[in-house]
PDB file of N, CA and C in Angstrom:
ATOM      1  N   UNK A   1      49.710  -2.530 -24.000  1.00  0.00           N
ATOM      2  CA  UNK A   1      50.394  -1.381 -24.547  1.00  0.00           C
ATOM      3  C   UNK A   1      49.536  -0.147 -24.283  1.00  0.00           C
ATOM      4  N   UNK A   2      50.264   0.827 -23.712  1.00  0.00           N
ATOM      5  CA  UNK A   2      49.302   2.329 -23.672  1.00  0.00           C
ATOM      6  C   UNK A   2      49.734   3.097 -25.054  1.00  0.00           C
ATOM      7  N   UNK A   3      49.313   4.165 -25.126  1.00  0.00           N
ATOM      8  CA  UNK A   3      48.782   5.260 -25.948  1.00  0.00           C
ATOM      9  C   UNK A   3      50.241   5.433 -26.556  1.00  0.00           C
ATOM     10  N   UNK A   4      51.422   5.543 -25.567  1.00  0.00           N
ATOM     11  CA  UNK A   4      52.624   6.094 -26.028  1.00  0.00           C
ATOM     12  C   UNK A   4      53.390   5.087 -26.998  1.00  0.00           C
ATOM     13  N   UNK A   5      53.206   3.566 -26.363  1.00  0.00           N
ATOM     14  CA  UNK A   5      53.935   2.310 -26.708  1.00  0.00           C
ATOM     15  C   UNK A   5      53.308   2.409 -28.098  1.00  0.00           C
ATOM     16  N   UNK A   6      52.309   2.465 -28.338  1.00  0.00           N
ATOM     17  CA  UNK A   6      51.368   2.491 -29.669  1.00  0.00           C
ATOM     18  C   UNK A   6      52.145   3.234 -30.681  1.00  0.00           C
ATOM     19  N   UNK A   7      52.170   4.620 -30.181  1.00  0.00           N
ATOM     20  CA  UNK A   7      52.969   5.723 -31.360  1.00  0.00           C
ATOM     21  C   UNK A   7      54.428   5.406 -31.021  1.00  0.00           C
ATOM     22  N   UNK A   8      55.611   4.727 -30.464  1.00  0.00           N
ATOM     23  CA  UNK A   8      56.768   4.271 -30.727  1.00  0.00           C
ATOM     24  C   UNK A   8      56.398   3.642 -31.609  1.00  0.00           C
ATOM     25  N   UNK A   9      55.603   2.159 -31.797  1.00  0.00           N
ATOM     26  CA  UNK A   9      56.092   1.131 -32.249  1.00  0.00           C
ATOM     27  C   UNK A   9      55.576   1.654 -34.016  1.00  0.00           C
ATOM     28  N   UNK A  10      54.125   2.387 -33.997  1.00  0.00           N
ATOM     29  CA  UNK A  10      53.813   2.721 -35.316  1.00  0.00           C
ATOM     30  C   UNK A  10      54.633   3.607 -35.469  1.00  0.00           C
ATOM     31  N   UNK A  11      55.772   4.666 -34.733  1.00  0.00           N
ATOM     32  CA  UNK A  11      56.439   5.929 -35.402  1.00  0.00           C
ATOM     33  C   UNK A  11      55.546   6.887 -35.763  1.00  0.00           C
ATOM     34  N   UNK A  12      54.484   7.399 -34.874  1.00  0.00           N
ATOM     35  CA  UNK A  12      53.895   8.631 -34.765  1.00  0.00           C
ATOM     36  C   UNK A  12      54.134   9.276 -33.282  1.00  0.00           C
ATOM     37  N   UNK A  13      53.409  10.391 -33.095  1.00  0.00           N
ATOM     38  CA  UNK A  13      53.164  11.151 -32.580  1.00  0.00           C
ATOM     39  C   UNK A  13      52.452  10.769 -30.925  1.00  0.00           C
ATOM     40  N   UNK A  14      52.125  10.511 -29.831  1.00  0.00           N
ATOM     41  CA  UNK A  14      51.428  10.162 -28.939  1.00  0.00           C
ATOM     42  C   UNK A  14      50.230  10.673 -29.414  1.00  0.00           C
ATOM     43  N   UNK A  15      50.434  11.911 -29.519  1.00  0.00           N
ATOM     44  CA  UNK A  15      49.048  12.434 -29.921  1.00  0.00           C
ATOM     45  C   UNK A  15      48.126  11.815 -31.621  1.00  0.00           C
ATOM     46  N   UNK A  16      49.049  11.362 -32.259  1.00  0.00           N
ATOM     47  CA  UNK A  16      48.324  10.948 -33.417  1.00  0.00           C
ATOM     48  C   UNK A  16      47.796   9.526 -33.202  1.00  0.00           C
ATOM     49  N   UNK A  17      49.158   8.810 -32.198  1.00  0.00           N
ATOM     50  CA  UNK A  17      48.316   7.058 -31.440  1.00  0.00           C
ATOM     51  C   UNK A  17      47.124   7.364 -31.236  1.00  0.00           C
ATOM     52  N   UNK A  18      46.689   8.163 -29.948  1.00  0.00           N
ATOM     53  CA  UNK A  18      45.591   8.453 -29.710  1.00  0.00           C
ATOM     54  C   UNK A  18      44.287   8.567 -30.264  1.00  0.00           C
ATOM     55  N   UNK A  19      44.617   8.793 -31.871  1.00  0.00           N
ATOM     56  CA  UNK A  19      43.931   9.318 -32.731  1.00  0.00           C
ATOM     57  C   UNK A  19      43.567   8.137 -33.531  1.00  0.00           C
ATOM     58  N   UNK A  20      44.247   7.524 -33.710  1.00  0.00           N
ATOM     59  CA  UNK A  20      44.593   6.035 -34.075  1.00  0.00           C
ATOM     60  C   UNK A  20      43.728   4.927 -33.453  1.00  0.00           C
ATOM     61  N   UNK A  21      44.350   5.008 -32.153  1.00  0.00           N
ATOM     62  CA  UNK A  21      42.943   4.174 -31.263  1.00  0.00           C
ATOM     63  C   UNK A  21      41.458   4.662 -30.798  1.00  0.00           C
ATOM     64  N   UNK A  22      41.194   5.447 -31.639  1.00  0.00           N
ATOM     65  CA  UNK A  22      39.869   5.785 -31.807  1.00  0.00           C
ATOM     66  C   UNK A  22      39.481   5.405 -32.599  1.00  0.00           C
ATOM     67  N   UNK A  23      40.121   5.150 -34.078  1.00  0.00           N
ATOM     68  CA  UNK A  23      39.105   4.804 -35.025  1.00  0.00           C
ATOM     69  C   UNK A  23      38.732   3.953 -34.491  1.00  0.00           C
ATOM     70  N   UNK A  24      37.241   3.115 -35.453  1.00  0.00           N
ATOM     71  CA  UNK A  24      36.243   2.289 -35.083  1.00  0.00           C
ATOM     72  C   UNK A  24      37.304   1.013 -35.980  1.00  0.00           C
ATOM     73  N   UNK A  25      38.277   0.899 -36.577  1.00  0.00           N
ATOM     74  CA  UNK A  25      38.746  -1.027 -37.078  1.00  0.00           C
ATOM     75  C   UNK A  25      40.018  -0.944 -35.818  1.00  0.00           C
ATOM     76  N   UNK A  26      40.731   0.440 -34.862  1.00  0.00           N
ATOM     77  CA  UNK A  26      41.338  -0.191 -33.866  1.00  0.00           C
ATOM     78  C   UNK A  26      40.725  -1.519 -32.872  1.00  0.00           C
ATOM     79  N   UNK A  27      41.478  -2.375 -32.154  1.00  0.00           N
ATOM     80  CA  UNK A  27      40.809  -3.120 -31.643  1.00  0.00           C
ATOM     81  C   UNK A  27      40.811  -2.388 -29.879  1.00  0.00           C
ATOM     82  N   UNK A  28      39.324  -2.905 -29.825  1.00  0.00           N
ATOM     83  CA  UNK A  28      39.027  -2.180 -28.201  1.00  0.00           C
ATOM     84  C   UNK A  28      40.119  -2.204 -27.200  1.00  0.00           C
ATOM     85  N   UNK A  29      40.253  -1.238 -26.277  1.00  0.00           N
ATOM     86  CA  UNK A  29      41.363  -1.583 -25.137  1.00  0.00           C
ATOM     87  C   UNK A  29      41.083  -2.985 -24.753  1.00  0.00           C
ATOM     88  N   UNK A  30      41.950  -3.618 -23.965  1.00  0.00           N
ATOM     89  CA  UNK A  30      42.077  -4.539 -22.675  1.00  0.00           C
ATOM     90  C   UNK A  30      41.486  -3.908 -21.286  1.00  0.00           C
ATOM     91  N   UNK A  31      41.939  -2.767 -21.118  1.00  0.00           N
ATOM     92  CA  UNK A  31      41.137  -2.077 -19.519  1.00  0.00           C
ATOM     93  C   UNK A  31      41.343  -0.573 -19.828  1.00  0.00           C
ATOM     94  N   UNK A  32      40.533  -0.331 -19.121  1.00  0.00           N
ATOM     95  CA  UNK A  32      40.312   1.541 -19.160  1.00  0.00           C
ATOM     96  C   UNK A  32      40.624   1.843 -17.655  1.00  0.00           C
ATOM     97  N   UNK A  33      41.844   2.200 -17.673  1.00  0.00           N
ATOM     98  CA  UNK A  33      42.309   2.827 -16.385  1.00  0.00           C
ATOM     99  C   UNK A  33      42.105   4.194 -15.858  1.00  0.00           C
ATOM    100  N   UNK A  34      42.438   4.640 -14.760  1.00  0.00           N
ATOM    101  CA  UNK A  34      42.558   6.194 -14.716  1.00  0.00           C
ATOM    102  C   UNK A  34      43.322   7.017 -15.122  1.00  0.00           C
ATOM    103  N   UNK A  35      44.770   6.557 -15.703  1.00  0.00           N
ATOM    104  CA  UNK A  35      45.725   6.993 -16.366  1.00  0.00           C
ATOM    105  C   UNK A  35      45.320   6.471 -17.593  1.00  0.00           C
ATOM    106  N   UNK A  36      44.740   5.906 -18.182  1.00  0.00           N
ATOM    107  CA  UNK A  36      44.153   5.725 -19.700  1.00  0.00           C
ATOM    108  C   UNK A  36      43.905   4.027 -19.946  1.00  0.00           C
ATOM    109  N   UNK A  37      43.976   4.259 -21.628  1.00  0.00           N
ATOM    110  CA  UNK A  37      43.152   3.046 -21.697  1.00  0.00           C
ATOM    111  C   UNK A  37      44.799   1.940 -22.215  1.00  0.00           C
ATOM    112  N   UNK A  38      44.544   0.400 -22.144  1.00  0.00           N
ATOM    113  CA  UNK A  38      45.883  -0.240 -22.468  1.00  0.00           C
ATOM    114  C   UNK A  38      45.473  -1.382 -23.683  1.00  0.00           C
ATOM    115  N   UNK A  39      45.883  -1.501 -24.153  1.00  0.00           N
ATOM    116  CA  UNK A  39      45.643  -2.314 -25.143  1.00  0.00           C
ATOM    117  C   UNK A  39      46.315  -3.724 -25.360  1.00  0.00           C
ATOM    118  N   UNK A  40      45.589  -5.393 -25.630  1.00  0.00           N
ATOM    119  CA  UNK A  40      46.907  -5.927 -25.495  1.00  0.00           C
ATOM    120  C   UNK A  40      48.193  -6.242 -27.106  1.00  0.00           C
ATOM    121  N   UNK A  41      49.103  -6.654 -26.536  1.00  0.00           N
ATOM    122  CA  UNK A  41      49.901  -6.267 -27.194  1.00  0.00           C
ATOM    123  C   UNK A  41      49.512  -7.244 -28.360  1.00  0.00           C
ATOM    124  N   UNK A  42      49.081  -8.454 -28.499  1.00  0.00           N
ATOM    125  CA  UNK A  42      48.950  -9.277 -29.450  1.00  0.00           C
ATOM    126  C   UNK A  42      47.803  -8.700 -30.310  1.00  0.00           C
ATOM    127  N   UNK A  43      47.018  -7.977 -30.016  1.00  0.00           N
ATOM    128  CA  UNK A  43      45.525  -7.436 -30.776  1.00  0.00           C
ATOM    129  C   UNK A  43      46.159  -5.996 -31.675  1.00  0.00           C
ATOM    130  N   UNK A  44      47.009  -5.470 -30.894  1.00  0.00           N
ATOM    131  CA  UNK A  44      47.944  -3.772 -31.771  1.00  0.00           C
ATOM    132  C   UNK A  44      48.654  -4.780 -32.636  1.00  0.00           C
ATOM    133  N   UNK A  45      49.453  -5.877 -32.752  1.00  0.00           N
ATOM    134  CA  UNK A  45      50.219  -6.790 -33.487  1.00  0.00           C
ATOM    135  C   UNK A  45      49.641  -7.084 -34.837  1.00  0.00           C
ATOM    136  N   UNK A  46      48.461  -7.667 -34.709  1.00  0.00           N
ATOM    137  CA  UNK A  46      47.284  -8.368 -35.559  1.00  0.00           C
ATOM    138  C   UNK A  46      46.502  -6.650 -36.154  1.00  0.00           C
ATOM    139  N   UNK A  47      46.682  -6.009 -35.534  1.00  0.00           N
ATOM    140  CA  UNK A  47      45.945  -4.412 -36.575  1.00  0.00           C
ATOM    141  C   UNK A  47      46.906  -4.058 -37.020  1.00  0.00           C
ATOM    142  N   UNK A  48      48.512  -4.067 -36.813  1.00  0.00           N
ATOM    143  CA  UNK A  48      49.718  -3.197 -37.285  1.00  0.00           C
ATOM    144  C   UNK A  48      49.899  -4.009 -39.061  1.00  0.00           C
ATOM    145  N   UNK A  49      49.392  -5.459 -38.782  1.00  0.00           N
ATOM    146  CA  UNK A  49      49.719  -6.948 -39.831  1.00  0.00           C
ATOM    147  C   UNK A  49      48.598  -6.245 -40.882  1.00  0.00           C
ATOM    148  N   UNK A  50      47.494  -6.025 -40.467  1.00  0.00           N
ATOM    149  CA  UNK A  50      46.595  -5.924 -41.214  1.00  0.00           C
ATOM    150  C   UNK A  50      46.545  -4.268 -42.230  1.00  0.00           C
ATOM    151  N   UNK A  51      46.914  -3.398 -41.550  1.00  0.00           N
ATOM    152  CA  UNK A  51      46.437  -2.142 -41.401  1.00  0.00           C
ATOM    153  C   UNK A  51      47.860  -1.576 -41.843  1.00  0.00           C
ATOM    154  N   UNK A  52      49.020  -1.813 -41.553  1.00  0.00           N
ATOM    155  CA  UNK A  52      49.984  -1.257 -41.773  1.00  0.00           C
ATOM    156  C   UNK A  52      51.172  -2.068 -41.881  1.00  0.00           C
ATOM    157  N   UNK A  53      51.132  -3.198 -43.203  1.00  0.00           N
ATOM    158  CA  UNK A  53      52.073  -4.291 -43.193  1.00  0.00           C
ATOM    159  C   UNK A  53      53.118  -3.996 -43.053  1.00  0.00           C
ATOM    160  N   UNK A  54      53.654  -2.551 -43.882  1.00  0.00           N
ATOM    161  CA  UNK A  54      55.098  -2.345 -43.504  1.00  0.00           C
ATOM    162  C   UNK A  54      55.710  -2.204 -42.427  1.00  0.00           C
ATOM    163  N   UNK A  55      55.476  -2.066 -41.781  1.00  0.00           N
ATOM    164  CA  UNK A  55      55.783  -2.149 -39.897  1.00  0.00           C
ATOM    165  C   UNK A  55      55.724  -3.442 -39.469  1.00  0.00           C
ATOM    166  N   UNK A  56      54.947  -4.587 -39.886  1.00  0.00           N
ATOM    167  CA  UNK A  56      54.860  -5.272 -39.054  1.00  0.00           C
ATOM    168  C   UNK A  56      56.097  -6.129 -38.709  1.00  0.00           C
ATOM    169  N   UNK A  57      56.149  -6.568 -37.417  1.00  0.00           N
ATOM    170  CA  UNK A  57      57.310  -7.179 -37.254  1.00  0.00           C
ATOM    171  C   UNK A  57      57.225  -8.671 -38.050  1.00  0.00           C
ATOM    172  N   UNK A  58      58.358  -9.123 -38.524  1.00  0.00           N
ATOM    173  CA  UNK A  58      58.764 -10.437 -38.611  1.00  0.00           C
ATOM    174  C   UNK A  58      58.602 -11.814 -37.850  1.00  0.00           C
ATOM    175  N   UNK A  59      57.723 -12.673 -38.003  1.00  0.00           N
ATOM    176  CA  UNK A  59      57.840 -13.614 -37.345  1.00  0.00           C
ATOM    177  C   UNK A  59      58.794 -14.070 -36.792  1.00  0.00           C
ATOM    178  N   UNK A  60      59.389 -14.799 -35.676  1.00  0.00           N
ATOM    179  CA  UNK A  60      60.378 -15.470 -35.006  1.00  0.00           C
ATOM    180  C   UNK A  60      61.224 -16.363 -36.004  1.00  0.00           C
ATOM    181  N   UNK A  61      62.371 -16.786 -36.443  1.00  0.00           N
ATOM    182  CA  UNK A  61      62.877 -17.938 -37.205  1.00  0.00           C
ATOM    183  C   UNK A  61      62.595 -17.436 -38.369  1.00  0.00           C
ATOM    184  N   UNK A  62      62.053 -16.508 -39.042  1.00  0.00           N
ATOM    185  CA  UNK A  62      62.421 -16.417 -40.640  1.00  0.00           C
ATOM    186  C   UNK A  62      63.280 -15.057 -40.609  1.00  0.00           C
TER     187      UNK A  62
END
């Protein structure tokens, strides 16, 4: 997930994602590209669970 996918799925700002994946409990990118950094999607999943339960998605089958 990049910077933008981040602020869809939390419902901010690109610019506030950004801001977001800086703090120090985000979890580190996956790769630091030249167009930016990507994150994988299961590690933003597991911080959204922790950090911001109301968002988090629903497990499969319940």
């Amino acid at each position: 997930m990049g910077t933008a996918e981040i602020g869809a799925r939390l419902g901010v700002t690109r610019s506030r994602a950004h801001a977001i994946t800086r703090d120090r409990d985000f979890p580190e990118p996956y790769q630091v590209l030249t167009m930016g950094s990507v994150w994988d999607a299961e590690d933003v999943e597991r911080w959204i669970r922790e950090h911001r339960p109301a968002l988090a998605e629903e497990p499969e089958g319940e």
